[in-house]
C-alpha atoms as a PDB file:
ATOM      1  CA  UNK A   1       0.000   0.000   0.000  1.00  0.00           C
ATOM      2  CA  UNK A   2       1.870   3.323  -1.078  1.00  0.00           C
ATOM      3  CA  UNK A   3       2.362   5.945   1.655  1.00  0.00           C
ATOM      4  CA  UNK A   4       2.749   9.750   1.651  1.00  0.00           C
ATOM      5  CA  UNK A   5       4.702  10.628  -1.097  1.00  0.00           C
ATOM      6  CA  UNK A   6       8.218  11.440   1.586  1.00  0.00           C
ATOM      7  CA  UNK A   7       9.498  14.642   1.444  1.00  0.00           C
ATOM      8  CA  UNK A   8      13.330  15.053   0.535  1.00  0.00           C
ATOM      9  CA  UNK A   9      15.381  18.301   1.450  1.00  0.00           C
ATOM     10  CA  UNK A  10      16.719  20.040  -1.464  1.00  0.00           C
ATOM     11  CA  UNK A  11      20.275  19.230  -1.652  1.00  0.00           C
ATOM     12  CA  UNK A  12      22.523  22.077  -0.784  1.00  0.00           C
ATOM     13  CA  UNK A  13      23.918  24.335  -2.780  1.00  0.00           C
ATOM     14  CA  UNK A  14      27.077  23.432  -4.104  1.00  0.00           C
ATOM     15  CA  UNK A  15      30.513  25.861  -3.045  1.00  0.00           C
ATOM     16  CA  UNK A  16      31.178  27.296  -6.309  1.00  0.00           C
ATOM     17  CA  UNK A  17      34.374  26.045  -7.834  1.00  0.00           C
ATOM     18  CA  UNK A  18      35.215  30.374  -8.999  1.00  0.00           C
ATOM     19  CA  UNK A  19      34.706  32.184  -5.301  1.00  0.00           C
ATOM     20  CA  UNK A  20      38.664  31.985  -3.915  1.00  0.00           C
ATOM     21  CA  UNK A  21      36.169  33.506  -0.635  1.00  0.00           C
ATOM     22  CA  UNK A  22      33.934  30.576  -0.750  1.00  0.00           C
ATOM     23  CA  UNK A  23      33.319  29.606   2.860  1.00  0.00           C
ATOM     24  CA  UNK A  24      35.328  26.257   3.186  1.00  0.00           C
ATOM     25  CA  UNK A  25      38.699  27.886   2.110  1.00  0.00           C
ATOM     26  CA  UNK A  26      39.679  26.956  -1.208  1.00  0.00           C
ATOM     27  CA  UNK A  27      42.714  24.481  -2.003  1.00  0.00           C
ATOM     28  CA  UNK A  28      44.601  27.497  -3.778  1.00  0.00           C
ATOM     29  CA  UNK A  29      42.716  31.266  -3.931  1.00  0.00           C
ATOM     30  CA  UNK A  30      45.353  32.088  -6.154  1.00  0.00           C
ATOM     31  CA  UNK A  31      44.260  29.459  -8.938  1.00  0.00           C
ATOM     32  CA  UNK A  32      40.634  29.334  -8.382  1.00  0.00           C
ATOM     33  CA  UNK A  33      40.069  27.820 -11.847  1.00  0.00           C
ATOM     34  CA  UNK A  34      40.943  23.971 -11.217  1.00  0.00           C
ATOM     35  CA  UNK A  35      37.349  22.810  -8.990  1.00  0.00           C
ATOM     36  CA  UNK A  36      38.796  19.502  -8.868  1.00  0.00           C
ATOM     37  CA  UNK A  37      41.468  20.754  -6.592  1.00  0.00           C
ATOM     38  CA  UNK A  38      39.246  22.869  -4.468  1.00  0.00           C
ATOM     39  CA  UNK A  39      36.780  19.741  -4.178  1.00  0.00           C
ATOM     40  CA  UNK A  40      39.779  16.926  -3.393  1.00  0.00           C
ATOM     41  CA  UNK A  41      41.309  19.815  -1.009  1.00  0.00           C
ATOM     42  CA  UNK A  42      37.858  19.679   1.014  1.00  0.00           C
ATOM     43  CA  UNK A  43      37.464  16.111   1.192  1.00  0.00           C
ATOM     44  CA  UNK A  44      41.089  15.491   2.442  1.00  0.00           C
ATOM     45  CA  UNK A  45      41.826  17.910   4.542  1.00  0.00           C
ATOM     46  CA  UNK A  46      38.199  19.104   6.118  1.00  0.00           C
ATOM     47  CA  UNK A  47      36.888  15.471   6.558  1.00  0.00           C
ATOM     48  CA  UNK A  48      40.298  13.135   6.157  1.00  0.00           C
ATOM     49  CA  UNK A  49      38.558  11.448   3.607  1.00  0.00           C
ATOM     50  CA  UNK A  50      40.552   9.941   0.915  1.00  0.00           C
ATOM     51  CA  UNK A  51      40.135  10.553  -2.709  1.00  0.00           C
ATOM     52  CA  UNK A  52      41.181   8.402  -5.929  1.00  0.00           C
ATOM     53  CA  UNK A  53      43.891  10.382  -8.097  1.00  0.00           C
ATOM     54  CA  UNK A  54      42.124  11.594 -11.599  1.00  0.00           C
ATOM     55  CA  UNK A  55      39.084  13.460 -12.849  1.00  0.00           C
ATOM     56  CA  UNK A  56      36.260  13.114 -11.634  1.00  0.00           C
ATOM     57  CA  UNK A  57      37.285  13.324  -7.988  1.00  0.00           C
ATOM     58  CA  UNK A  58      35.969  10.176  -6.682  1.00  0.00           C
ATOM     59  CA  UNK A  59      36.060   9.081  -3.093  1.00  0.00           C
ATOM     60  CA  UNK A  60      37.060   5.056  -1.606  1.00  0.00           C
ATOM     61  CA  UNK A  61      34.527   3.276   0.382  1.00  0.00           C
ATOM     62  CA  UNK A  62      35.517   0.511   3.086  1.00  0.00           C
ATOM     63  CA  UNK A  63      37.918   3.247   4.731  1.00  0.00           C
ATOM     64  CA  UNK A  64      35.741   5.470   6.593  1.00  0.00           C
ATOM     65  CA  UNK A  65      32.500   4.719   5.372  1.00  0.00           C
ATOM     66  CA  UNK A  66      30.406   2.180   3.220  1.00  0.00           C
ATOM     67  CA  UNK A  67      27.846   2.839   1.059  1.00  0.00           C
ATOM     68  CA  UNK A  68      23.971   1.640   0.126  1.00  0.00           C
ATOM     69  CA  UNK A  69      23.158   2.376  -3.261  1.00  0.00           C
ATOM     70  CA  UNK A  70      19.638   2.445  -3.802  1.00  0.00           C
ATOM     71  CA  UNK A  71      16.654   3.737  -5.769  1.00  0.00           C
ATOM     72  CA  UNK A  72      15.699   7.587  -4.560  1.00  0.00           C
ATOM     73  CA  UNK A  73      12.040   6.086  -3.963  1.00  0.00           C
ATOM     74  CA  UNK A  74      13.465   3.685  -1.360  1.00  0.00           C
ATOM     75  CA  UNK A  75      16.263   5.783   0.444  1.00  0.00           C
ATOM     76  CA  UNK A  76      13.606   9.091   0.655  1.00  0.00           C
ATOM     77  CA  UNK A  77      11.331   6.221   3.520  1.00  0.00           C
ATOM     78  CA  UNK A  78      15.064   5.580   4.782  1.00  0.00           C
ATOM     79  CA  UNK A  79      15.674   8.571   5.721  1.00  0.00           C
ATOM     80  CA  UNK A  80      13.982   8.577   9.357  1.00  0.00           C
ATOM     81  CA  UNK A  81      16.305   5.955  10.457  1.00  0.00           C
ATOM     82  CA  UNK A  82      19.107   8.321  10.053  1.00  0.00           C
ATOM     83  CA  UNK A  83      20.819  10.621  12.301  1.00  0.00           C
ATOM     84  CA  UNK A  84      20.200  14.175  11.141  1.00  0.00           C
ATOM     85  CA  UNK A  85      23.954  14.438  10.771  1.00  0.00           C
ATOM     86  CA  UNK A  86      24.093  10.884   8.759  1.00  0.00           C
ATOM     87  CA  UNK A  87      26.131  11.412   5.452  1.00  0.00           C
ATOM     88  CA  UNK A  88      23.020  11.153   2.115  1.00  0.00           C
ATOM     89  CA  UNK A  89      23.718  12.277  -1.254  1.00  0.00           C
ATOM     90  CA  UNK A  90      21.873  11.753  -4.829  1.00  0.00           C
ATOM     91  CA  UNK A  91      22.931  11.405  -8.126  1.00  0.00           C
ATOM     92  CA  UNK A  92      20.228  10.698 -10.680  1.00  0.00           C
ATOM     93  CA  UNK A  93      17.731   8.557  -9.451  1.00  0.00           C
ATOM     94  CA  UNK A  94      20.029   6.703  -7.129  1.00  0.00           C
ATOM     95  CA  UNK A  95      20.339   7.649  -3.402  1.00  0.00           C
ATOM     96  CA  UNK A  96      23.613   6.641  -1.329  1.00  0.00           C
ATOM     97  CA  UNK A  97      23.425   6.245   2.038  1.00  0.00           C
ATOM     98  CA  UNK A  98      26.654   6.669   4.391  1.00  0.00           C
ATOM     99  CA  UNK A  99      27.006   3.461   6.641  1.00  0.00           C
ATOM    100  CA  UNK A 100      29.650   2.329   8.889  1.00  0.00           C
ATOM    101  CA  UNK A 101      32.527   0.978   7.588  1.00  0.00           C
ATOM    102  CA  UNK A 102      32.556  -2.979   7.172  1.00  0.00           C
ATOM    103  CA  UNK A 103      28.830  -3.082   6.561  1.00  0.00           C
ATOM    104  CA  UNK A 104      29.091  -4.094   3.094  1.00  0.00           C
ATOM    105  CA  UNK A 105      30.229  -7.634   3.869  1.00  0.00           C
ATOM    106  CA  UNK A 106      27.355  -7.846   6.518  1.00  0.00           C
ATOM    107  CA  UNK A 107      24.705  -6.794   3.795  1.00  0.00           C
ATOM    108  CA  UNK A 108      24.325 -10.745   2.015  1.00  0.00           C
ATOM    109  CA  UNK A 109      24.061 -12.200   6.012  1.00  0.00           C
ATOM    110  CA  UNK A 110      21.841  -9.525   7.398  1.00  0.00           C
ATOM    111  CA  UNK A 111      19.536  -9.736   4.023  1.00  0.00           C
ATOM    112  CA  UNK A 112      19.438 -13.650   4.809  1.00  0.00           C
ATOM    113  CA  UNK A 113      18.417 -13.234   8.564  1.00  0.00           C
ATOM    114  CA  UNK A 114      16.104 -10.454   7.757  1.00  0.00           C
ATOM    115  CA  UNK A 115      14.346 -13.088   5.268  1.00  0.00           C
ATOM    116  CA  UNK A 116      15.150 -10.945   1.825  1.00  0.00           C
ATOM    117  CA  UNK A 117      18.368 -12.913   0.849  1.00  0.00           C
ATOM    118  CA  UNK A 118      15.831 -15.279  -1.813  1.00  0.00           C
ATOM    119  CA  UNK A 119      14.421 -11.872  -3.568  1.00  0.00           C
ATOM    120  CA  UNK A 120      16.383  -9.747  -6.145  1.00  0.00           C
ATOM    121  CA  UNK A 121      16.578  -6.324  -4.866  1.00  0.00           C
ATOM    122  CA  UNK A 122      17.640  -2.968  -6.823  1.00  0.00           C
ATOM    123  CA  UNK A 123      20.195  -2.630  -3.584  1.00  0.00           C
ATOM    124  CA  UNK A 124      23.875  -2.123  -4.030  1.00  0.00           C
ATOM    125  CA  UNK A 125      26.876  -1.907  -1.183  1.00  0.00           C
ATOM    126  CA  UNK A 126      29.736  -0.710  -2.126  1.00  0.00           C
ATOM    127  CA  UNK A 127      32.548  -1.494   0.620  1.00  0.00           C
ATOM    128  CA  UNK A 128      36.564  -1.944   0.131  1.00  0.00           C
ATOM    129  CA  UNK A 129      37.792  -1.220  -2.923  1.00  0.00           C
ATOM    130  CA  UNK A 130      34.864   0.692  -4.211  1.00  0.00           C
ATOM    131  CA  UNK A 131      34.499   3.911  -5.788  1.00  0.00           C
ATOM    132  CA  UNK A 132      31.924   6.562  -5.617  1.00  0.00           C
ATOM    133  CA  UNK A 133      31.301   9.577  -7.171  1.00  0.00           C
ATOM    134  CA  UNK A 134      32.705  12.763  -4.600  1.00  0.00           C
ATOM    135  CA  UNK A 135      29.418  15.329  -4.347  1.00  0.00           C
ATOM    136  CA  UNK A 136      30.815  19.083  -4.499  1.00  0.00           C
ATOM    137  CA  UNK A 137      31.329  20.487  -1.173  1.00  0.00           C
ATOM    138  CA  UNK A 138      28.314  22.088   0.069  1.00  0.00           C
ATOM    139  CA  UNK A 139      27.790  25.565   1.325  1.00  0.00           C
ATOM    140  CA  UNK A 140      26.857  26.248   4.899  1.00  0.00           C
ATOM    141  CA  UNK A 141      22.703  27.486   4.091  1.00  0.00           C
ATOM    142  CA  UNK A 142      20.230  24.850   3.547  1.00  0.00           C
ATOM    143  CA  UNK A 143      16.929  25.290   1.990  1.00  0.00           C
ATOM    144  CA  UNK A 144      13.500  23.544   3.050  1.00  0.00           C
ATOM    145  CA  UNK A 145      12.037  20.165   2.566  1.00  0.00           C
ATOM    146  CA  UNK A 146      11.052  19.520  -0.850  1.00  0.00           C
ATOM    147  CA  UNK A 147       9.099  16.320  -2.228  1.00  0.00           C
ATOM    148  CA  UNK A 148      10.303  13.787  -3.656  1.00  0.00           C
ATOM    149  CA  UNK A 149       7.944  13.159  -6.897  1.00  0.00           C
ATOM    150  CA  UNK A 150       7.304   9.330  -7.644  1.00  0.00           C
ATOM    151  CA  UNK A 151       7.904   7.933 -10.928  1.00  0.00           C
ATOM    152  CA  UNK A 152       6.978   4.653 -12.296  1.00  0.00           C
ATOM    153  CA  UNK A 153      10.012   3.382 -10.513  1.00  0.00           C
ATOM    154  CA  UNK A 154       8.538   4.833  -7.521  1.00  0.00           C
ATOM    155  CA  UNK A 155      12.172   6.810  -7.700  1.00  0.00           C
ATOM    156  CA  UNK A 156      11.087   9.971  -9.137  1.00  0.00           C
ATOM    157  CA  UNK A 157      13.022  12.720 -11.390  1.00  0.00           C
ATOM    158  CA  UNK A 158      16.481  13.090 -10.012  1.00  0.00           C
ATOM    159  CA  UNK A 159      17.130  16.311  -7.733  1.00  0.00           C
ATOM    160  CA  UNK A 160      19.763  18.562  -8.624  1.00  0.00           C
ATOM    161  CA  UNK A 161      21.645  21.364  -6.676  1.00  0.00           C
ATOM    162  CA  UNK A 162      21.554  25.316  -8.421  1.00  0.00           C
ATOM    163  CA  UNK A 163      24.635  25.273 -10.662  1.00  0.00           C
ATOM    164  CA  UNK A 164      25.867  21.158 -10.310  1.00  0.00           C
ATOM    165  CA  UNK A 165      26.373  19.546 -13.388  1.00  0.00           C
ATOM    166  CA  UNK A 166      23.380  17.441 -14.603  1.00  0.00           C
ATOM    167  CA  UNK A 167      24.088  13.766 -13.551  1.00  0.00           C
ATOM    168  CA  UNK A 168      26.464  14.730 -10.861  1.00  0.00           C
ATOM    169  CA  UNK A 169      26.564  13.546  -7.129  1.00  0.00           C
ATOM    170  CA  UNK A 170      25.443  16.009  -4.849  1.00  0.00           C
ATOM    171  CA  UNK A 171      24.710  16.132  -1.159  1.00  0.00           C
ATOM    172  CA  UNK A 172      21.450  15.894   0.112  1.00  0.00           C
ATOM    173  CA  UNK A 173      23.012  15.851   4.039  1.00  0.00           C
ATOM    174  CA  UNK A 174      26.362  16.846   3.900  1.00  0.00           C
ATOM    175  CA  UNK A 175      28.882  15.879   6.221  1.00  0.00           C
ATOM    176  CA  UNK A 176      30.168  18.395   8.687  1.00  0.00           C
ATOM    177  CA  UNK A 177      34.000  19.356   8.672  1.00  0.00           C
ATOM    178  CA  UNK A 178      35.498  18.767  12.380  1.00  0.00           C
ATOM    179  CA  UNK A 179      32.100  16.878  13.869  1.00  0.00           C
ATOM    180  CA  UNK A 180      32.747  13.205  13.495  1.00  0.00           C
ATOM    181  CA  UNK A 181      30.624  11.874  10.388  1.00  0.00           C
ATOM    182  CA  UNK A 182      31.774   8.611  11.004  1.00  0.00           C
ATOM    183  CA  UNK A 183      30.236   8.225  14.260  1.00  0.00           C
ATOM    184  CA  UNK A 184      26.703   9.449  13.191  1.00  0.00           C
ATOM    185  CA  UNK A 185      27.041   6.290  10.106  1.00  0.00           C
ATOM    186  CA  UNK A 186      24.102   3.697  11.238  1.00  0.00           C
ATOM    187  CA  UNK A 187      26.407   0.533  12.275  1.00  0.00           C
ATOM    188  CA  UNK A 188      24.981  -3.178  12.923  1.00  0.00           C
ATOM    189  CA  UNK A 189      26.566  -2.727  16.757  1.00  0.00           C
ATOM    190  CA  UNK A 190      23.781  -0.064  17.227  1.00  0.00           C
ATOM    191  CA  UNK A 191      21.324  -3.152  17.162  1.00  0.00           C
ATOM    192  CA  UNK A 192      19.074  -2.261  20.070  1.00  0.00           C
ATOM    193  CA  UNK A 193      19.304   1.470  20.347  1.00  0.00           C
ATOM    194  CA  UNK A 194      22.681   0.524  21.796  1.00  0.00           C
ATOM    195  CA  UNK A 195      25.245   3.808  21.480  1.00  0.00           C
ATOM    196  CA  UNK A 196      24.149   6.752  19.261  1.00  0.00           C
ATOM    197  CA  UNK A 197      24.523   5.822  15.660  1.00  0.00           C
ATOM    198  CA  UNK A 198      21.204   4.460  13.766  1.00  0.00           C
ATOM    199  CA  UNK A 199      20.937   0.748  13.877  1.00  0.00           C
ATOM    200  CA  UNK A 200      21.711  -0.873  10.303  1.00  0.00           C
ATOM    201  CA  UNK A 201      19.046  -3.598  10.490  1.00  0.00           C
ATOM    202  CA  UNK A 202      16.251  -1.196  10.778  1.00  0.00           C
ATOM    203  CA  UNK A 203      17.556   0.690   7.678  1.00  0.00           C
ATOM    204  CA  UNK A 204      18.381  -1.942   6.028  1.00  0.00           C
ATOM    205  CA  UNK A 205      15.042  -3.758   6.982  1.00  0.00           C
ATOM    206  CA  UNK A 206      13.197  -1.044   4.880  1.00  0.00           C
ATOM    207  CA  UNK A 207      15.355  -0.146   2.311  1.00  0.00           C
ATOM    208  CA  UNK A 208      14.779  -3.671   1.067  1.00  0.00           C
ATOM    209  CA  UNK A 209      10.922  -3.364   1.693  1.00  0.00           C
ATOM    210  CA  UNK A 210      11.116  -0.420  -0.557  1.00  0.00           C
ATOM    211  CA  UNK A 211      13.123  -1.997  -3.087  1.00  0.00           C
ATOM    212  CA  UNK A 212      10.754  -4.873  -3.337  1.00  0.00           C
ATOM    213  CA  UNK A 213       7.623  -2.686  -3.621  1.00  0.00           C
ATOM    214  CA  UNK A 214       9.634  -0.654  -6.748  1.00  0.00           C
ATOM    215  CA  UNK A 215       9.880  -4.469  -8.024  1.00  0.00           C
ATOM    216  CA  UNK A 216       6.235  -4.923  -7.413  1.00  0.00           C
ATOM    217  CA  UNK A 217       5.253  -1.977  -9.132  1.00  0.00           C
ATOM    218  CA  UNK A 218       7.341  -2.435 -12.654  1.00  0.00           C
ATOM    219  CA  UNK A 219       6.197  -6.043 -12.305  1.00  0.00           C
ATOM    220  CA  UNK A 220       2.064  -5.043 -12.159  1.00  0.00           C
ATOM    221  CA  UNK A 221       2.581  -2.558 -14.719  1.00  0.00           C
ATOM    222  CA  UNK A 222       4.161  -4.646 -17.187  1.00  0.00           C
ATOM    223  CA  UNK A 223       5.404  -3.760 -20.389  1.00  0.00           C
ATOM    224  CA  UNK A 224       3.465  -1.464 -23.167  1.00  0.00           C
ATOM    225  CA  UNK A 225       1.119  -3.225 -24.825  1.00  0.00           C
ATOM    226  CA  UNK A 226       1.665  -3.189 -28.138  1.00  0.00           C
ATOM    227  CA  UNK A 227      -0.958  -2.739 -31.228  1.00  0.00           C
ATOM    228  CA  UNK A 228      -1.473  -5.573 -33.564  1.00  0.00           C
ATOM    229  CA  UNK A 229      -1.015  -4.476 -37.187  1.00  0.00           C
ATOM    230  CA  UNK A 230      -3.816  -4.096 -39.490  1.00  0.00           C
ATOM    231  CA  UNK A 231      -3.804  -5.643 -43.154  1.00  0.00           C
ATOM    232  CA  UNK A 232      -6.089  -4.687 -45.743  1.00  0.00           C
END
């Protein structure tokens, strides 16, 4: 039975790459024309996050942080099992949600003990060695709530921060510089409302019950019928 369509906040506004000012101190004000220095600068230095050398400036998972990759649809119902400070960014239809390092290999177990290990689900975790995207840095004003339409998918048109590139990764909760990310990532040791980061099950739990309601829906809808020919 479909919900309330959720509400997503617009993602923030990314820094732009031109303002030597901008408010997370640029790599270099004196060569404020190379954004993929500015961006790997604020990754590296303001959160210690590591970056993969090249263009597009693309940050590792299974260091700091692990990641769910799932349909918009599915991560917008996530999104109350999250700390407000829990890492969530967008690109396309696809949401990514910031877990706790390791989690990836505990995804295939805690899908089998959760009882959705049988089903195909449109969920991806991307843990060591993987390779994501790396949202521009965010400025410090957020804007409201804004809904997240539904599609046939049940994903909905892909959101996109004033003056981002279309198709590019931006943050829909940003992490802070200097506050800890890490320790707001929902982590299967918070089973139980143990400790103050999100427990994964839960979040897990209903990311897959959204994913196999998107399934449900492309399933009942079927493909286009299409129109026998007529011969004369």
């Amino acid at each position: 039975m479909a919900g309330a369509v959720p509400k997503v906040p617009l993602p923030r506004r990314p820094l732009d790459a031109h303002d030597p000012s901008g408010p997370y101190d640029p790599y270099d004000p004196a060569d404020p024309g190379d954004p993929a220095a500015r961006i790997r600068h604020w990754y590296e230095n303001e959160l210690e996050w590591p970056t993969v050398p090249g263009e597009p400036v693309r940050l590792v998972t299974g260091l700091r942080f692990d990641v769910l990759d799932v349909p918009a649809g599915a991560g917008a119902v996530a999104l109350r099992h999250l700390e407000p400070g829990s890492p969530v960014a967008l690109q396309g239809d696809r949401m990514r949600l910031l877990v706790a390092a390791g989690s990836a290999e505990e995804l295939p177990g805690l899908l089998e003990w959760l009882e959705w290990g049988a089903l195909a689900l449109d969920l991806v975790a991307l843990g060591a060695g993987g390779r994501v995207d790396a949202p521009l840095p965010p400025e410090r004003a957020s804007t409201g709530p804004r809904p997240l339409p539904r599609g046939r998918s049940g994903a909905g048109p892909a959101l996109r921060a004033p003056g981002s590139v279309e198709g590019a990764a931006v943050w829909l909760r940003p992490p802070e510089p200097g506050c800890g990310a890490e320790a707001s990532l929902p982590t299967l040791s918070a089973m139980g409302g143990v400790g103050g980061a999100p427990d994964l099950v839960r979040l897990v739990d209903t990311v897959a019950t959204q994913c196999h309601r998107i399934r449900l829906r492309r399933v009942c809808a079927g493909p286009p019928v299409s129109q026998p020919l007529a011969f004369s």
